[in-house]
Structure formats: structure tokens, C-alpha cells
N, C-alpha and C. Protein backbone atom coordinates (compact mmCIF):
# COMPACT_ATOMS: atom_id res chain seq x y z
N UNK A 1 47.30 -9.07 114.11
CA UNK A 1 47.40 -9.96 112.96
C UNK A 1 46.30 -9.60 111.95
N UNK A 2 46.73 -9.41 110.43
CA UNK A 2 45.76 -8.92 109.83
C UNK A 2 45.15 -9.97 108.98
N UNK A 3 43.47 -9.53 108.73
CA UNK A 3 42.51 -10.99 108.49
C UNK A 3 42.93 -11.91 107.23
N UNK A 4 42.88 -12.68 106.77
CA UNK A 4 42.90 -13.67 105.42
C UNK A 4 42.60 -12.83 104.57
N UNK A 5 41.60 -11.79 104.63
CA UNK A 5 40.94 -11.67 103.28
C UNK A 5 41.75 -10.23 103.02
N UNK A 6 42.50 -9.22 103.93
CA UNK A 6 43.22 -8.22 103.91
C UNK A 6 44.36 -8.94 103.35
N UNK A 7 44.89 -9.80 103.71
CA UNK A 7 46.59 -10.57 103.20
C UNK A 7 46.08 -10.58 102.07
N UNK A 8 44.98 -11.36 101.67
CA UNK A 8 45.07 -11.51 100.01
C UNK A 8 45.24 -10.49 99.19
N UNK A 9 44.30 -9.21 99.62
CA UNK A 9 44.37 -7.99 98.74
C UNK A 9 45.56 -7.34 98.46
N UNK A 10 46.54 -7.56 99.88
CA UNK A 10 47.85 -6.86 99.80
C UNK A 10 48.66 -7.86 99.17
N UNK A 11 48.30 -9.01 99.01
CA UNK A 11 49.38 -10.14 98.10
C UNK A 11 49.07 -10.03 96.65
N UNK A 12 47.69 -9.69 96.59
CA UNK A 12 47.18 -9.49 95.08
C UNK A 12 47.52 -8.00 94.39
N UNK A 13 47.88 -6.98 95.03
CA UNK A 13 48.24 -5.83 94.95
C UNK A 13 49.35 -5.93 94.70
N UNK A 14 50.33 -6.70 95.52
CA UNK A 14 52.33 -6.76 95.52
C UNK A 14 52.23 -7.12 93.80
N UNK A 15 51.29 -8.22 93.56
CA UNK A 15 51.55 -9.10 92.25
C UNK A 15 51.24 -8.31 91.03
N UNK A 16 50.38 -7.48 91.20
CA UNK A 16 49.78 -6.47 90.36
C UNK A 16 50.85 -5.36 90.04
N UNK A 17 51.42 -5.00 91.17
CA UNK A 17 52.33 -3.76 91.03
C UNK A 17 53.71 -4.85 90.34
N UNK A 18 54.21 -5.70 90.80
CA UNK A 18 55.25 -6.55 89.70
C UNK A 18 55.08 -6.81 88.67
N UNK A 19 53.92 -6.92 88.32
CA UNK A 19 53.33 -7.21 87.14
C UNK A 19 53.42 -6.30 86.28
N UNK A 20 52.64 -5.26 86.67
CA UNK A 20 52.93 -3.74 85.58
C UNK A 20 54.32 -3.48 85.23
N UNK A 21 54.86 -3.29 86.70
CA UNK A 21 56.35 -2.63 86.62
C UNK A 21 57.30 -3.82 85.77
N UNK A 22 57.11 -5.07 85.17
CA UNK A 22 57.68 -5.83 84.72
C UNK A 22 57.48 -5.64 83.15
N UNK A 23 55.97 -5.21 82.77
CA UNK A 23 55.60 -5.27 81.37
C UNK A 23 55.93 -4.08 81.02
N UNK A 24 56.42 -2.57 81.77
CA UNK A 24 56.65 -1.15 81.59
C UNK A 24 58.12 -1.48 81.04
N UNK A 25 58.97 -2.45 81.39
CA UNK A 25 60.41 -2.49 81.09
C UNK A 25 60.20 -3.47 79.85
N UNK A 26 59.67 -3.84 79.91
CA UNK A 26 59.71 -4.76 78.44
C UNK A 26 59.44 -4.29 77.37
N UNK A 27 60.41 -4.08 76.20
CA UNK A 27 60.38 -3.76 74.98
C UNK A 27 59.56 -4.92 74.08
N UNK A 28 59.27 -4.41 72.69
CA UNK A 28 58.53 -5.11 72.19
C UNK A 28 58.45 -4.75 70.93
N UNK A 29 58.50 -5.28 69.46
CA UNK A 29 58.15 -4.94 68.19
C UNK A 29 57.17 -5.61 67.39
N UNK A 30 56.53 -5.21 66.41
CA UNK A 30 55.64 -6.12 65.65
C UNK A 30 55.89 -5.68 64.77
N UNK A 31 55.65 -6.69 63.58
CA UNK A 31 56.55 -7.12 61.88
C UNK A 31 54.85 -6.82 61.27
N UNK A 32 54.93 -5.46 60.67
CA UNK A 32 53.25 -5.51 60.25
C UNK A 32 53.40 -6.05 58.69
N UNK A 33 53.70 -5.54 57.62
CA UNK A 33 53.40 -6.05 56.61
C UNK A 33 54.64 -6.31 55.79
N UNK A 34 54.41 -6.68 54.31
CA UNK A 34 55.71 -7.26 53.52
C UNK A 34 55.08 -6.00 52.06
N UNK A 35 56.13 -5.75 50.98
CA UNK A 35 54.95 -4.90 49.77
C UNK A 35 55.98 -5.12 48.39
N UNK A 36 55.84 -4.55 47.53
CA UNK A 36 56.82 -3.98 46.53
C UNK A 36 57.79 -5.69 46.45
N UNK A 37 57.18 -6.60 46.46
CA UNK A 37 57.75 -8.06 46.29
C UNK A 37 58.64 -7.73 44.44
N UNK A 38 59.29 -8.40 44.45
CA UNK A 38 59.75 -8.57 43.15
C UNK A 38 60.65 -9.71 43.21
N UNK A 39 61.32 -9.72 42.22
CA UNK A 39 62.19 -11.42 42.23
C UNK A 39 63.08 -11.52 43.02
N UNK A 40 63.57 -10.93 43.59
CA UNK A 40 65.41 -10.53 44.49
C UNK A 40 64.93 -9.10 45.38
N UNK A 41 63.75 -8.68 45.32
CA UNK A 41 63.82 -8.02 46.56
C UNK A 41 62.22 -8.11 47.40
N UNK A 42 62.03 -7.43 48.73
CA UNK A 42 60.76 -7.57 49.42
C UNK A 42 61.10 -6.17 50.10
N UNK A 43 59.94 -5.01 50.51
CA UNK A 43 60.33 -4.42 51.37
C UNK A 43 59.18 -4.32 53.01
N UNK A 44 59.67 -4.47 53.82
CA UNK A 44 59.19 -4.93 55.20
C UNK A 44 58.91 -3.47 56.04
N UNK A 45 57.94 -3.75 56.20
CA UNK A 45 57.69 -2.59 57.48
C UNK A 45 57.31 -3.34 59.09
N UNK A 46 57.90 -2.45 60.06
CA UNK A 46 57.53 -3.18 61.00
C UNK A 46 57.68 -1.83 62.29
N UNK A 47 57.08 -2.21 63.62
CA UNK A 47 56.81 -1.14 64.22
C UNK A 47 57.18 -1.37 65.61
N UNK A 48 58.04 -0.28 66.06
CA UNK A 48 58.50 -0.08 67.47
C UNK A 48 57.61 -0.32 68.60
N UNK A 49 56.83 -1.07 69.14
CA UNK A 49 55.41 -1.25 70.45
C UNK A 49 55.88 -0.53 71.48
N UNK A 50 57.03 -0.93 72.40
CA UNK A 50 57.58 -0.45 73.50
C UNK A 50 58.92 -0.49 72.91
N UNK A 51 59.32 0.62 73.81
CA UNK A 51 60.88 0.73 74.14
C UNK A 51 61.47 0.61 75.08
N UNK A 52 60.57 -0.16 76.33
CA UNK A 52 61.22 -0.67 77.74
C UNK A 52 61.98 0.07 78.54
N UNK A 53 63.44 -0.05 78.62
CA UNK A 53 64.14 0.40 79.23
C UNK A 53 65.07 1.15 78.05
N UNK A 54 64.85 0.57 77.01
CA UNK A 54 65.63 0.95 75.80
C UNK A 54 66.06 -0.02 74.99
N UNK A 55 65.85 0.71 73.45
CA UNK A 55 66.65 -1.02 72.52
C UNK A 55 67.81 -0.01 72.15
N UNK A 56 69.30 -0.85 71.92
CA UNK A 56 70.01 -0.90 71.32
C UNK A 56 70.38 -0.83 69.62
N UNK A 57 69.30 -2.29 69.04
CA UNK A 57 69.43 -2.10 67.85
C UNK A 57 67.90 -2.58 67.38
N UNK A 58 67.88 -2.79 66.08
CA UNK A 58 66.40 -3.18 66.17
C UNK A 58 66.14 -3.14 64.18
N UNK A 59 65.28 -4.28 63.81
CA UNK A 59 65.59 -4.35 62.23
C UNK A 59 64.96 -5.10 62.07
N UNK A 60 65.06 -5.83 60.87
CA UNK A 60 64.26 -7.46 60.28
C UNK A 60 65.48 -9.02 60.02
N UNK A 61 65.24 -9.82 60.49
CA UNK A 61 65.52 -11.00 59.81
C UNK A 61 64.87 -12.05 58.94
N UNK A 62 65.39 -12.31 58.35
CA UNK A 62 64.48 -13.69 57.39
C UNK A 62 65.45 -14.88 57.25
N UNK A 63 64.50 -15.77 56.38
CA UNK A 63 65.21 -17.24 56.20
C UNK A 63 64.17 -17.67 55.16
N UNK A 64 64.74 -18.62 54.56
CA UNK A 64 63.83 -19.74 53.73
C UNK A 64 63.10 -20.68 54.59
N UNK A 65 63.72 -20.71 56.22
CA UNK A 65 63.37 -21.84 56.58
C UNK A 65 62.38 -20.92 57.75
N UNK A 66 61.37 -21.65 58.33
CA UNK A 66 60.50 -21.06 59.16
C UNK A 66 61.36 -20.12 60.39
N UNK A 67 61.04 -19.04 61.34
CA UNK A 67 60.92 -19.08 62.54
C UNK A 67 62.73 -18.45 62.36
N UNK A 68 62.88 -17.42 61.50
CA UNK A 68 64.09 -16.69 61.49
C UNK A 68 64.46 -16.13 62.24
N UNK A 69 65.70 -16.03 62.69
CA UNK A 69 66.25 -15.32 64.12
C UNK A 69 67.81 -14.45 63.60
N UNK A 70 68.54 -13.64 64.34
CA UNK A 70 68.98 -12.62 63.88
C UNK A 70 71.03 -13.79 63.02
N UNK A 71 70.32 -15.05 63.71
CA UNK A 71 71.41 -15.64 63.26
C UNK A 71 71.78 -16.29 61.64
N UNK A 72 70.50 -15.70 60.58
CA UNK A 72 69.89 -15.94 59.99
C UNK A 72 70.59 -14.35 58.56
N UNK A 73 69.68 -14.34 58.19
CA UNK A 73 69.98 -13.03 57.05
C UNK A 73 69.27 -11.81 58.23
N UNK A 74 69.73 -10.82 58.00
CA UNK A 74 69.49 -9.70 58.82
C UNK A 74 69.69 -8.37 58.40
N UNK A 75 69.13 -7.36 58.79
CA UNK A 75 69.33 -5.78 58.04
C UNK A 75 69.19 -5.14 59.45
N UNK A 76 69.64 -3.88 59.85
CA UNK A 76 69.34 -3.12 60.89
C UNK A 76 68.48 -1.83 60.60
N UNK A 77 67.80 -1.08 60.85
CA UNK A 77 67.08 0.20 60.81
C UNK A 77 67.76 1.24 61.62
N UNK A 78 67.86 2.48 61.35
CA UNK A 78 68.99 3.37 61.99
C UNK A 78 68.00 5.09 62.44
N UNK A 79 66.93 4.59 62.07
CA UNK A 79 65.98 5.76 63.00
C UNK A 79 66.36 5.74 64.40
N UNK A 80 65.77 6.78 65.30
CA UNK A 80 66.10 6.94 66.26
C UNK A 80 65.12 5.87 67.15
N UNK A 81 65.43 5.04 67.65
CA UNK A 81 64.35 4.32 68.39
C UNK A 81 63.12 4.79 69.23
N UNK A 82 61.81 4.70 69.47
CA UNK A 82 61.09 5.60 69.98
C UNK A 82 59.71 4.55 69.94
N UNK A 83 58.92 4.59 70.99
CA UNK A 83 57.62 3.87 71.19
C UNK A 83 56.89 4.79 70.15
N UNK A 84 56.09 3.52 68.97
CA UNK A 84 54.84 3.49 68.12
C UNK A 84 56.05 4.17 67.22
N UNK A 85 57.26 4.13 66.85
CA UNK A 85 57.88 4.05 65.69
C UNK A 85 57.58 2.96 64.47
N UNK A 86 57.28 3.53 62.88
CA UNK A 86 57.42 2.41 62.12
C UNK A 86 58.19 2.79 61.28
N UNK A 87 59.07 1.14 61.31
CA UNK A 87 60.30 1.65 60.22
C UNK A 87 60.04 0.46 59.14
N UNK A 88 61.15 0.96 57.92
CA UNK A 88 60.91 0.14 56.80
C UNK A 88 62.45 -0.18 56.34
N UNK A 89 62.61 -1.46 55.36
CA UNK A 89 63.98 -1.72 55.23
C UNK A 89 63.41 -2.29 53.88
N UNK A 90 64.20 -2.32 52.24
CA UNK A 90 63.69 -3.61 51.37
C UNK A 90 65.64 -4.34 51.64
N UNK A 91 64.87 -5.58 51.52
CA UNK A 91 65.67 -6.61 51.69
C UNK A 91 66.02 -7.03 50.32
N UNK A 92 67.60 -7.72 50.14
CA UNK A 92 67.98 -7.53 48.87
C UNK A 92 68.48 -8.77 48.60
N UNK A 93 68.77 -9.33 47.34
CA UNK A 93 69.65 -10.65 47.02
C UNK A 93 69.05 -11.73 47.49
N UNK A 94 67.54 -11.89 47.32
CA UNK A 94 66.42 -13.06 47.48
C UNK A 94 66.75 -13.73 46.06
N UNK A 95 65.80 -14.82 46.37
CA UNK A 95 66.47 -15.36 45.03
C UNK A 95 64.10 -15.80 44.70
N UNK A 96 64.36 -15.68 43.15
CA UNK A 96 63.17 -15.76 42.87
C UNK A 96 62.20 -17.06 42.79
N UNK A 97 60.99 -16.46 42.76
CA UNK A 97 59.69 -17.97 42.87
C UNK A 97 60.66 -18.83 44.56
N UNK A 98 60.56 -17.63 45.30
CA UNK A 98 61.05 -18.62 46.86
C UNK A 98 60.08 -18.33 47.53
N UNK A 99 59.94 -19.03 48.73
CA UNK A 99 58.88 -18.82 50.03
C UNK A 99 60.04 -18.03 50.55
N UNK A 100 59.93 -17.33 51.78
CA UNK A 100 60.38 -16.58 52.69
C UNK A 100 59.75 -16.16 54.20
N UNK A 101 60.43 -16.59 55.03
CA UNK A 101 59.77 -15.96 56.60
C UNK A 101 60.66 -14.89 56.96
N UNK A 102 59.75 -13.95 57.66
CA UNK A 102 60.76 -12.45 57.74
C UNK A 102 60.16 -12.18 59.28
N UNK A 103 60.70 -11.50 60.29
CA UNK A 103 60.29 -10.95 61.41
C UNK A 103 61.21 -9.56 61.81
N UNK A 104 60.41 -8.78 62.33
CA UNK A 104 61.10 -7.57 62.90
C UNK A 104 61.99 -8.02 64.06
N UNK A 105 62.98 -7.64 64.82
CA UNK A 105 64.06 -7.93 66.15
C UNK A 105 63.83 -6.40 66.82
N UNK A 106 64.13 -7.29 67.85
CA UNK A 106 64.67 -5.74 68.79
C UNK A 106 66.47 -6.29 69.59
N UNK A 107 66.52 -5.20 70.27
CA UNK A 107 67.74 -6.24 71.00
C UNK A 107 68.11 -5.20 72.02
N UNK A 108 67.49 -5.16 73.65
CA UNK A 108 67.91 -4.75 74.26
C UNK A 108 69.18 -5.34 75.79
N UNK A 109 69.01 -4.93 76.65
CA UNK A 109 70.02 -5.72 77.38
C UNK A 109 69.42 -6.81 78.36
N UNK A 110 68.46 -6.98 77.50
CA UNK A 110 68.23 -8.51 77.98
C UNK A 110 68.16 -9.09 77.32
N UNK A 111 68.54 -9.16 76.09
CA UNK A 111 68.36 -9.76 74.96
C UNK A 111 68.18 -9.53 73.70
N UNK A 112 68.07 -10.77 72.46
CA UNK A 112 67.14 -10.56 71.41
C UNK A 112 65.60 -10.72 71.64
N UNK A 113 64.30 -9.76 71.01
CA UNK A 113 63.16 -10.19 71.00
C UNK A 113 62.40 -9.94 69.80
N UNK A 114 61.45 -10.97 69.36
CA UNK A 114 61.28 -10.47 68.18
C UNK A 114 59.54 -10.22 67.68
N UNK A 115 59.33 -9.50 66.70
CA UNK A 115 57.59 -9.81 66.39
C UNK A 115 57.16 -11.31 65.69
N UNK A 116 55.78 -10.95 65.12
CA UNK A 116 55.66 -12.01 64.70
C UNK A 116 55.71 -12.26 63.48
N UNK A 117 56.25 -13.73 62.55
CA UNK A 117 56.61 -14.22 61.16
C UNK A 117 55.48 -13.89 60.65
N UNK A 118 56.19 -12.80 59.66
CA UNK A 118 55.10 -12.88 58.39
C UNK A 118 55.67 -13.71 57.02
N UNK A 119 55.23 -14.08 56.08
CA UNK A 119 55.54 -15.34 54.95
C UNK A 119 55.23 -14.61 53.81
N UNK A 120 56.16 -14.82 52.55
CA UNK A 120 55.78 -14.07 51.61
C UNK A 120 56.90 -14.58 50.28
N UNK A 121 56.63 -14.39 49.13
CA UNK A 121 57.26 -15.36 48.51
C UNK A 121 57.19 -14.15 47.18
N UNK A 122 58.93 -14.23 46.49
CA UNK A 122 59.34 -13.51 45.43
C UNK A 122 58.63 -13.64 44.34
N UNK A 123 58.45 -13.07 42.68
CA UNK A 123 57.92 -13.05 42.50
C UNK A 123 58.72 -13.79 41.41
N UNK A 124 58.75 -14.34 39.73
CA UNK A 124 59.40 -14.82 39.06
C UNK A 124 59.62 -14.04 37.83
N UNK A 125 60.70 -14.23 37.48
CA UNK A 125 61.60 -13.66 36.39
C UNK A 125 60.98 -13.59 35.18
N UNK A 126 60.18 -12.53 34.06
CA UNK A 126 59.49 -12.57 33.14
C UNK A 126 60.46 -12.57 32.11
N UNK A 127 60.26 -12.87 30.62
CA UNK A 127 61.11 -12.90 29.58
C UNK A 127 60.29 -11.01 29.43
N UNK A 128 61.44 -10.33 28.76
CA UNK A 128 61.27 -8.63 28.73
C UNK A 128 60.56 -8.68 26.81
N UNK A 129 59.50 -8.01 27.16
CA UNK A 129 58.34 -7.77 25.95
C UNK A 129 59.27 -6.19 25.08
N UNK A 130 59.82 -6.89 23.78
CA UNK A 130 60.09 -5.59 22.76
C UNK A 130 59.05 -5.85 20.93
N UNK A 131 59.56 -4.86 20.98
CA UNK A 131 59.23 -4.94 19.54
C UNK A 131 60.35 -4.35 18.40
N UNK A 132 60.81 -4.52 17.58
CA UNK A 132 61.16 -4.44 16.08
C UNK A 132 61.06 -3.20 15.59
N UNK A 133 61.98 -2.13 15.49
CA UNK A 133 61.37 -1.09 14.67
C UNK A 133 61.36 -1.33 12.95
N UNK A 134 60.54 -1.12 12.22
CA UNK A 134 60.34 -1.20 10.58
C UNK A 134 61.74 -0.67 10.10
N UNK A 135 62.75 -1.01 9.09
CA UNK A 135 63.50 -0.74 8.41
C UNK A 135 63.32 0.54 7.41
N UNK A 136 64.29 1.72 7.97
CA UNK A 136 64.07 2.33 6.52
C UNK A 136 65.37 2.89 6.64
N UNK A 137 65.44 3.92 5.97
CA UNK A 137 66.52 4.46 5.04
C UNK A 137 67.51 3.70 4.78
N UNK A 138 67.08 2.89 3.91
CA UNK A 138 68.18 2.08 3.03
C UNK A 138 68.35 2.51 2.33
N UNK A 139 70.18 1.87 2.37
CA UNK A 139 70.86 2.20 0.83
C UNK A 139 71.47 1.43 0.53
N UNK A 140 72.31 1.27 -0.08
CA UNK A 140 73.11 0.06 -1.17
C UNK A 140 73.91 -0.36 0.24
N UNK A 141 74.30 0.08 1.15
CA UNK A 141 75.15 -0.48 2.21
C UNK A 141 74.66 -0.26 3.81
N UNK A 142 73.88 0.41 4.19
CA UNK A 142 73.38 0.43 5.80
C UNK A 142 71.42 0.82 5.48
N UNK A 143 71.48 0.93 6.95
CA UNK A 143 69.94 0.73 7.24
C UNK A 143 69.83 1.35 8.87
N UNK A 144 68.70 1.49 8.99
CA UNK A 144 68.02 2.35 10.42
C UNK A 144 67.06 1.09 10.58
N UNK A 145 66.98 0.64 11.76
CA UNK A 145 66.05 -0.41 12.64
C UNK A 145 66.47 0.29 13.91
N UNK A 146 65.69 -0.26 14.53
CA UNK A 146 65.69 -0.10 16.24
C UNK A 146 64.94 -1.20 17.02
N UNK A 147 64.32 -0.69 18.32
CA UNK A 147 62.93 -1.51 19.03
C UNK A 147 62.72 -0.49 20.04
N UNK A 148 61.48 -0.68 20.92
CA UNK A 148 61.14 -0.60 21.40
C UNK A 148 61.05 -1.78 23.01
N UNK A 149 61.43 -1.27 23.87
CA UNK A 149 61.32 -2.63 25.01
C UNK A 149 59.94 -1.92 25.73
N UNK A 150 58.96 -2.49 26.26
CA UNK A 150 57.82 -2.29 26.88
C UNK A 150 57.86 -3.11 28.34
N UNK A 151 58.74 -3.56 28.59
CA UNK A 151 58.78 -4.17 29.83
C UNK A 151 59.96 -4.80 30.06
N UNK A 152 60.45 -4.94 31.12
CA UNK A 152 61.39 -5.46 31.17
C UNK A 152 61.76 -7.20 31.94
N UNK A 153 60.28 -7.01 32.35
CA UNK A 153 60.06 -8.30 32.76
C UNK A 153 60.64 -8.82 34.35
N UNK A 154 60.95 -7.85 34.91
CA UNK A 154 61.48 -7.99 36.35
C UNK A 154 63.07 -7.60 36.37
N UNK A 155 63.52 -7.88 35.74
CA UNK A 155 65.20 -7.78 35.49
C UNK A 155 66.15 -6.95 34.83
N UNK A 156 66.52 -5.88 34.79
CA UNK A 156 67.26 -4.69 34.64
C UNK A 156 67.79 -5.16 32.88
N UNK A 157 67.12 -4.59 31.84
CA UNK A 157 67.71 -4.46 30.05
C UNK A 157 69.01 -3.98 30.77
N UNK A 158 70.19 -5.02 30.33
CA UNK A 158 71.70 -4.31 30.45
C UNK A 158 72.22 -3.93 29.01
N UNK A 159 71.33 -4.63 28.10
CA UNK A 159 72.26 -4.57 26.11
C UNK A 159 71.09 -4.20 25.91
N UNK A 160 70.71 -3.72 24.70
CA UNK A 160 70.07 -4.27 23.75
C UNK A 160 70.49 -3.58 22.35
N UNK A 161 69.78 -3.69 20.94
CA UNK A 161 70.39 -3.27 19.78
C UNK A 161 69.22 -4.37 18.73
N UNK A 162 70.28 -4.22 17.98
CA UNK A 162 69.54 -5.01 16.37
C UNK A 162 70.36 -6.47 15.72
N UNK A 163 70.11 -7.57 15.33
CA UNK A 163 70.97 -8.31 14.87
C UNK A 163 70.44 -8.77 13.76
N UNK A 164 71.38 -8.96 12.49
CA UNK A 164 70.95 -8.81 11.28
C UNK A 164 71.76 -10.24 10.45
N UNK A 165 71.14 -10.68 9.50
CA UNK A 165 71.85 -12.28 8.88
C UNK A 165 71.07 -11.93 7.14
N UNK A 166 71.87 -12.62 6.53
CA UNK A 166 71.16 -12.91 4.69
C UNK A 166 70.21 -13.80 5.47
N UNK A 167 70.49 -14.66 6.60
CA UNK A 167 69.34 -15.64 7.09
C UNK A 167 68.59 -15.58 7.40
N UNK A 168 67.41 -15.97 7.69
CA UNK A 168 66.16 -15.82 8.42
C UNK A 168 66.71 -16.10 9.99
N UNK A 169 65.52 -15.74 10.92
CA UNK A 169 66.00 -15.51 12.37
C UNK A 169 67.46 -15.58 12.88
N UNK A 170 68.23 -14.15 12.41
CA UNK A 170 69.57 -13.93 13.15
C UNK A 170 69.12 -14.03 14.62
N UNK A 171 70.61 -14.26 15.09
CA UNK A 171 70.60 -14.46 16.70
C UNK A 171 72.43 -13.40 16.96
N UNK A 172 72.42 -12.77 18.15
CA UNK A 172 73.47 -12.33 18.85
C UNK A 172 74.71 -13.23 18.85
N UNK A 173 74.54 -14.54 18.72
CA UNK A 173 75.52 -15.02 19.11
C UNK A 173 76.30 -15.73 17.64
N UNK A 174 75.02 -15.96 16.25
CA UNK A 174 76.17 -16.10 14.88
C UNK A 174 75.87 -15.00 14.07
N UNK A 175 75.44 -13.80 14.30
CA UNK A 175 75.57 -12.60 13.55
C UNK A 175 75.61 -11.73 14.12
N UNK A 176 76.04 -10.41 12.87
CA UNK A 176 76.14 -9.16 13.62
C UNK A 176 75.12 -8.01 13.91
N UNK A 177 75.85 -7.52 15.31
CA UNK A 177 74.46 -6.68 16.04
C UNK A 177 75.02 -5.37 16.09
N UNK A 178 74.29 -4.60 16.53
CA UNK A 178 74.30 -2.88 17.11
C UNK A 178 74.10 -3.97 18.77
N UNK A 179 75.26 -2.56 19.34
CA UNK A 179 74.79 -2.26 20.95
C UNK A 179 74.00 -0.59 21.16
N UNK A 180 73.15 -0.81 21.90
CA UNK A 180 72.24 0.77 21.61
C UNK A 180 72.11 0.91 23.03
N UNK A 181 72.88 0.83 24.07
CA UNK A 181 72.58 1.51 25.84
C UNK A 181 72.11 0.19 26.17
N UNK A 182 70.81 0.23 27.57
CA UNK A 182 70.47 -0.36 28.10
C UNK A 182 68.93 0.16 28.38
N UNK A 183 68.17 -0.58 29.53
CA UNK A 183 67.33 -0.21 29.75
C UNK A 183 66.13 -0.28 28.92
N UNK A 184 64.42 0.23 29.59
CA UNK A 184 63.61 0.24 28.50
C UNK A 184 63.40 1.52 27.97
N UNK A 185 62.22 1.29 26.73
CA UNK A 185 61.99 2.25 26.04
C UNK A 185 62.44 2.25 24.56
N UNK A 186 62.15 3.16 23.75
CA UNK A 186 62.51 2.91 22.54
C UNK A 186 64.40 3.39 22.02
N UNK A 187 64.83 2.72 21.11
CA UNK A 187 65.87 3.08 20.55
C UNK A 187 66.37 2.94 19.36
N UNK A 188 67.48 3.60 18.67
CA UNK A 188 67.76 3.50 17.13
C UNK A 188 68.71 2.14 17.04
N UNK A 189 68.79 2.23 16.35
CA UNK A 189 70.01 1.04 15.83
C UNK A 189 70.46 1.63 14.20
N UNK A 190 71.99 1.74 14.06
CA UNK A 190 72.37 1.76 12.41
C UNK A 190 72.72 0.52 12.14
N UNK A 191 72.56 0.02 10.72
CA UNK A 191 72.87 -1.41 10.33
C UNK A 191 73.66 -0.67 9.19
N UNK A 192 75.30 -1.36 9.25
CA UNK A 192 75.90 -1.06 8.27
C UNK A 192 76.51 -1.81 8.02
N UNK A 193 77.84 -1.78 6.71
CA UNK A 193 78.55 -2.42 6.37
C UNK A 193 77.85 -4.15 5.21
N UNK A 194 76.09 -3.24 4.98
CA UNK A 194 75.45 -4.41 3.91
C UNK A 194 76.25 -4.06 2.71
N UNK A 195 76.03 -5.73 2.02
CA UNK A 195 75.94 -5.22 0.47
C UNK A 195 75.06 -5.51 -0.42
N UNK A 196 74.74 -4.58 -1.11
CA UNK A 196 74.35 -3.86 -2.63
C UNK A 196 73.67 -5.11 -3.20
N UNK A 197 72.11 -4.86 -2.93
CA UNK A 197 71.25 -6.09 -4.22
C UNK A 197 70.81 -7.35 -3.10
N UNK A 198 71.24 -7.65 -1.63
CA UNK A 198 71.29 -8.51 -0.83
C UNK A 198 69.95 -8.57 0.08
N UNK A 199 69.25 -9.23 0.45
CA UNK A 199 67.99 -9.29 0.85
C UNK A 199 68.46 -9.61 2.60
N UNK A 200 68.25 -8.80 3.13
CA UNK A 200 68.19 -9.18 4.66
C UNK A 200 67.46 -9.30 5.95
N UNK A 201 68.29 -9.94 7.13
CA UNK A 201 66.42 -10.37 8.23
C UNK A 201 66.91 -9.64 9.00
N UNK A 202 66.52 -9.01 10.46
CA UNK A 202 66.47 -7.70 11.48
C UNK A 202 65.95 -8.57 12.53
């Protein structure tokens, strides 16, 4: 019969060796940071710890509401899975000035598992900074204006151009404009079809 204090070592040993061999199969990810925030998008990096026995799939979820799970908004990552992998995803169709909780997933055959919530919040929609180009080559019936856009303020220039009135501050919607592309940067505009002797606003 072997002594009390030998049983323990070999009971403390059995527990030790289950122990390891339990945490060697366990997969594991962590959600390291959030970057490149803007109004409608975030992009997430997060990193493979273990690969256990193997993951299946493996990505980010989020929510507005705390403690997101894959039942939630979700993206997958399509690298090859691999221990001390870091992958990245930007997440799309956020809606702006929101809070947000985001976590990396794994999902092997024991399950979903996930890292830990990081919090991070969109950024808000700026009005887009242009300027006016000076009027010249006039003649009795057209004109050259343009602008310049210097920012766009978070949100993709889809029009822009010139709008012109006998009135003071024309607007797009009761006078007539130039369409000149999209986007920023500078551009022309022709103003035609004035008439002769008529004082006009840009």
C-alpha cells in the first residue's frame, strides 16, 4: 500500500497532466485593437492564440448592444488558420456618432469561443469644405466658374458643379446648375445660355 504523501503526488500529477492536455486542445482568440474609424465603417484586428485541435471558422462580431455574439452582425476572415495569426476585417454599414462592441470568434467543434469586447464608436458626418472659383471669360451669354472641394467631410462628393440666379444666393433646387463629375478636388464649370447687360450670382 503506497504512503498518503506518494498518493497525493501521483493524484497531483494525474491533475496536472489533464490539465495541460485539456488547455493544449483549447483554441483561443484575442480582439486586439479597432483603427481607421469613420462614420459607416471600423476596421478590427484580432489574433489567432491557439488553434487547439483546429478552428473551422473564425472572424469578428459586433452589436450596438454590449457582449456581441456571432448571432449578432458578423464577418468571417479567410486566411489560413494558424497559432499567433493576426487577421484584419473593416466592418461596413455602421451607422454614424454610434457606440459599438466588437469581439473576434473562433468556432471549433466544440463550439463558438470568443476574445475579449473592445468598444469604439463611429465618427460623425462633416458638411464637405469647397470653395468658388472667380468668374471669368465672360461674354454677352456664358461664363467659366468652377470650385474647388478640400474635403469631403466623411462622405463620398457624388455631384457637384455651379448654380447661378439674377438672385442673390442661388440654390440647386430653384436655379440652374452645371453637373461637373464627382468627388474632391478642383473643377470647371461653363455657365451658359446668360443674357446680355444682366448682373449675376455663382
Amino acid at each position: 500500500m503506497l504512503p498518503v504523501r506518494v498518493k497525493l503526488i501521483l493524484i497531483i500529477l494525474a491533475v496536472t497532466s489533464f490539465s495541460c492536455k485539456k488547455n493544449e486542445e483549447q483554441a483561443s482568440v484575442s480582439t486586439l485593437r479597432f483603427e481607421q474609424i469613420t462614420p459607416t465603417t471600423a476596421h478590427l484586428t484580432g489574433k489567432i492564440v491557439d488553434i487547439g485541435k483546429g478552428i473551422s471558422f473564425y472572424g469578428f462580431c459586433w452589436s450596438k448592444s454590449s457582449e456581441p455574439t456571432t448571432d449578432n452582425e458578423s464577418i468571417l476572415a479567410n486566411e489560413s488558420p494558424q497559432a499567433g495569426l493576426e487577421f484584419s476585417r473593416t466592418i461596413t454599414g455602421l451607422d454614424p456618432g454610434t457606440t459599438y462592441y466588437a469581439k473576434a470568434f473562433g468556432i471549433d467543434k466544440k463550439g463558438t469561443f470568443y476574445g475579449k469586447q473592445l468598444t469604439f464608436k463611429t465618427a460623425v458626418f462633416q458638411i464637405a469644405t469647397l470653395r468658388t472659383t472667380a468668374v471669368s471669360a465672360i461674354t454677352s451669354t456664358s461664363a467659366v466658374s468652377g470650385g474647388t472641394i478640400e474635403g469631403d467631410g466623411g462622405s463620398p462628393v457624388t455631384l457637384r458643379g455651379v448654380c447661378w440666379s439674377k438672385d442673390a444666393n442661388p440654390t440647386i433646387d430653384l436655379n440652374t446648375k452645371t453637373e461637373n463629375g464627382s468627388g474632391t478636388g478642383t473643377y470647371t464649370s461653363n455657365i451658359t445660355g446668360l443674357e446680355s447687360g444682366i448682373t449675376y450670382h455663382v
